[in-house]
Protein backbone atom coordinates (compact mmCIF):
# COMPACT_ATOMS: atom_id res chain seq x y z
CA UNK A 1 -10.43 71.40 -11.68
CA UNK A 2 -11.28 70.63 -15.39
CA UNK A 3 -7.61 71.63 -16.40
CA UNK A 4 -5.83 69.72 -13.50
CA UNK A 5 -8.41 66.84 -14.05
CA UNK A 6 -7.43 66.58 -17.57
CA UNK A 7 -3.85 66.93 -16.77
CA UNK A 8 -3.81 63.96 -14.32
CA UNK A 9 -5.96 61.96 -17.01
CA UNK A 10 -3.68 62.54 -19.89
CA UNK A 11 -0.77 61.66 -17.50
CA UNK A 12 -2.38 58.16 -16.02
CA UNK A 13 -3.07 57.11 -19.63
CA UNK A 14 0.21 57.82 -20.54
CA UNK A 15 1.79 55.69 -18.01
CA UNK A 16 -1.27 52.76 -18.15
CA UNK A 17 0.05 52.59 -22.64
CA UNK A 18 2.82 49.96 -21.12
CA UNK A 19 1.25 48.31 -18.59
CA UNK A 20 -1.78 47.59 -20.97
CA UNK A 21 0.66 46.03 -23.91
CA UNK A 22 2.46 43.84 -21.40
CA UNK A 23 -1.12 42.86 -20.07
CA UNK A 24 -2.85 42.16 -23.68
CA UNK A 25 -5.61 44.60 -23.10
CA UNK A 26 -6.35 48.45 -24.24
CA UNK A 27 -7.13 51.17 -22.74
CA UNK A 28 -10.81 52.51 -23.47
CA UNK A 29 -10.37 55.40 -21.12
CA UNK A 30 -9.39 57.02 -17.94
CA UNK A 31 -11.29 59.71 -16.07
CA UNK A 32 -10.49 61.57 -12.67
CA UNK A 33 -13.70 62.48 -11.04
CA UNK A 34 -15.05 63.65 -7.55
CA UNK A 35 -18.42 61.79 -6.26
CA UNK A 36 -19.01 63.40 -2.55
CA UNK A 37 -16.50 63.77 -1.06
CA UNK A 38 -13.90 61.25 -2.86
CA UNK A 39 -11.57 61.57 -5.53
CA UNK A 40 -11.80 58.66 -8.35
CA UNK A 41 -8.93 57.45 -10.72
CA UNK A 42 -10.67 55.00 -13.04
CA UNK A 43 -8.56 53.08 -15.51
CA UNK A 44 -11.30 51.96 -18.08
CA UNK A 45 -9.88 48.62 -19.98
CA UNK A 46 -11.15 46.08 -22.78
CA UNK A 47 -9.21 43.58 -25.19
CA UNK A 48 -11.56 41.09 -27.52
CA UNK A 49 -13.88 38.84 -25.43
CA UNK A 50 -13.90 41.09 -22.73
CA UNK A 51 -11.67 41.24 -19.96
CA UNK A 52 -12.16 39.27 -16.78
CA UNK A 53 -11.06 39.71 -13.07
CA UNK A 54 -7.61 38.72 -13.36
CA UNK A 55 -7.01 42.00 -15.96
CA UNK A 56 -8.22 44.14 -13.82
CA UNK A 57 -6.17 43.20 -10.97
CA UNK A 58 -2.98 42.83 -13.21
CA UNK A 59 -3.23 46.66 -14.39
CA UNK A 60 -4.67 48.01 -11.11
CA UNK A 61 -1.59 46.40 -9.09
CA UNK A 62 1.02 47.42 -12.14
CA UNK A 63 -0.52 51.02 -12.51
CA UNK A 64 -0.58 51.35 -8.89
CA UNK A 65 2.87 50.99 -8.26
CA UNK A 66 3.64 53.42 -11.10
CA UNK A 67 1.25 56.04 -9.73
CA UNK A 68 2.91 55.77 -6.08
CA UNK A 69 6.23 56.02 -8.02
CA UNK A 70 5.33 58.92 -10.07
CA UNK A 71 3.22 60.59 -7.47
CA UNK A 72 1.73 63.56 -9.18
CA UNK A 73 -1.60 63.86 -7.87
CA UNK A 74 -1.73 65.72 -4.75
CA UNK A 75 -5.44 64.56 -3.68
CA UNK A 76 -6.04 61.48 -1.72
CA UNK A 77 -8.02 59.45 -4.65
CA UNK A 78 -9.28 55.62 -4.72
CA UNK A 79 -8.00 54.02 -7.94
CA UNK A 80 -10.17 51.56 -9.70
CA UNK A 81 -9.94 49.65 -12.81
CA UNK A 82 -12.21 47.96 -14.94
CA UNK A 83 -14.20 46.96 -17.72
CA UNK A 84 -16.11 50.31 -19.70
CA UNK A 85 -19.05 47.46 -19.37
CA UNK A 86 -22.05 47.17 -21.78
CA UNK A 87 -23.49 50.09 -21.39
CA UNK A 88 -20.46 52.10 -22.11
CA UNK A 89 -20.10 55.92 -22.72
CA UNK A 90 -18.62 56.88 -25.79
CA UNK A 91 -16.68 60.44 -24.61
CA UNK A 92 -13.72 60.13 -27.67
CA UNK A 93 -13.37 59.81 -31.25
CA UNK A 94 -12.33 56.06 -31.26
CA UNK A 95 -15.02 54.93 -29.07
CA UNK A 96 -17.37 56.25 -31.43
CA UNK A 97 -15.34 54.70 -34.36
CA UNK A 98 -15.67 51.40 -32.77
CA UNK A 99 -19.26 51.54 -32.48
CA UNK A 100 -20.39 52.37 -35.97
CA UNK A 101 -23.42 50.21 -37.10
CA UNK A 102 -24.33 49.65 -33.01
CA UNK A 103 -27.57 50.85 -31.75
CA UNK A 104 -26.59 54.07 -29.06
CA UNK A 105 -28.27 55.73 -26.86
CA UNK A 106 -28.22 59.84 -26.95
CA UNK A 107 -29.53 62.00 -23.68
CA UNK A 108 -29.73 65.92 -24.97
CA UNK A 109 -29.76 68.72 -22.62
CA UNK A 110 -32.36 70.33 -24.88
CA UNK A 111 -34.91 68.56 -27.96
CA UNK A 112 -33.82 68.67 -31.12
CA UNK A 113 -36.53 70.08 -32.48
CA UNK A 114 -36.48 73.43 -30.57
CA UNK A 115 -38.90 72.81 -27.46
CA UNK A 116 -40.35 69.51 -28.38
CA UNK A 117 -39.98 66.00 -29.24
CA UNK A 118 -37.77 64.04 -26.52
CA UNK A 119 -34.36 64.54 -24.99
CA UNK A 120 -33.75 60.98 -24.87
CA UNK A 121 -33.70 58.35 -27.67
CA UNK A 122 -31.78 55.37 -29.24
CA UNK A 123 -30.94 54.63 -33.26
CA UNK A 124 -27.94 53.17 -35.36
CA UNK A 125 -24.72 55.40 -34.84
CA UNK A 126 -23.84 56.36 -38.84
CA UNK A 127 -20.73 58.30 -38.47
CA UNK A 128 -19.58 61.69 -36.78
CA UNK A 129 -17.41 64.53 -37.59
CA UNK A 130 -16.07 67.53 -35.35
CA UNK A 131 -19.48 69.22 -35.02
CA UNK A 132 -22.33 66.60 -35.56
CA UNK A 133 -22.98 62.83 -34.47
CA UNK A 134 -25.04 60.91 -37.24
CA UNK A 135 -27.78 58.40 -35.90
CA UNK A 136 -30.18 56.14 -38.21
CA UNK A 137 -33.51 56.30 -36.13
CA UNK A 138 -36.43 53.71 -38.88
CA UNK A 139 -35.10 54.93 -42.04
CA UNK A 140 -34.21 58.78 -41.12
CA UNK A 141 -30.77 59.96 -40.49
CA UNK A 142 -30.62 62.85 -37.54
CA UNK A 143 -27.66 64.47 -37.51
CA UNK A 144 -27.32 65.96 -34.02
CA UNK A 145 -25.21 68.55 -32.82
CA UNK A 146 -22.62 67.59 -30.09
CA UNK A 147 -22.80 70.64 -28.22
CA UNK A 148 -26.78 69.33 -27.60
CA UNK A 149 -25.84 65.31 -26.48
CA UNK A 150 -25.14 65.30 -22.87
CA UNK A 151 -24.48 61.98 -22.86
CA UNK A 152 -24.12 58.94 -25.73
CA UNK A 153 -23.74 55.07 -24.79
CA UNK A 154 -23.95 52.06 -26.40
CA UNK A 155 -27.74 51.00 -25.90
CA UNK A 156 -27.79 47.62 -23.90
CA UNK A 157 -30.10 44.70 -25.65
CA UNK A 158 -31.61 42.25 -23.91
């Protein structure tokens, strides 16, 4: 699944580059994912200020019609589009490069400290490279592994 998954992903985003000039937005990311029994296609788009309602349906209706065209997904699958939201997850390179000098969020699957200290904490994201993800937590830089960081999002503020 991961190769075919990343196949149809590659493919959708390929065909959304278009649709998401004509429309004024970008494209943050698209993922194909199974929840139950369901397929997903989710078109993930932003533009500065945020995009509204009216995006959403724009790309979902254009995309649509160029999916149906280009039919190469076999599943059945429910397409949605939308904003990545506030919350976001930051999977690729240019998400993180966006959100240098905002506070993140990083889950581990395992401490960083061997087997204690927390799997879960928040600090300012640095900077990355191909092997670590740099985060400012008080006045100490941690410099975390990516194979460890199950998930990293921007941290909401309220």
């Amino acid at each position: 699944m991961a190769s075919k998954r990343s196949e149809y992903e590659t493919r959708t985003e390929e065909l959304l580059v278009p649709i998401a000039k004509e429309a004024g937005v970008d494209i943050y990311d698209v993922e194909y994912v199974k929840e139950g029994p369901d397929y997903y296609l989710r078109a993930y788009i932003d533009k500065e200020g945020g995009v509204n309602i009216g995006d959403c349906e724009t790309v979902s209706r254009a995309l649509s019609d160029v999916l149906d065209r280009e039919d190469f997904i076999p599943d059945a699958y429910i397409l949605e589009v939308s904003s990545p939201g506030l919350g976001r997850k930051l999977t690729r390179d240019r998400h993180l490069d966006r959100s240098i000098g905002e506070e993140v969020e990083l889950k581990l699957y395992k401490p960083l400290d061997g087997k204690k200290g927390p799997k879960e904490f928040s600090g300012i994201l640095e900077g990355y490279d191909a092997e670590t993800i740099s985060v400012r937590i008080d006045d100490e830089v941690k410099h975390v592994d990516r194979s460890l960081i199950a998930q990293i999002r921007l941290a909401l503020d309220f």
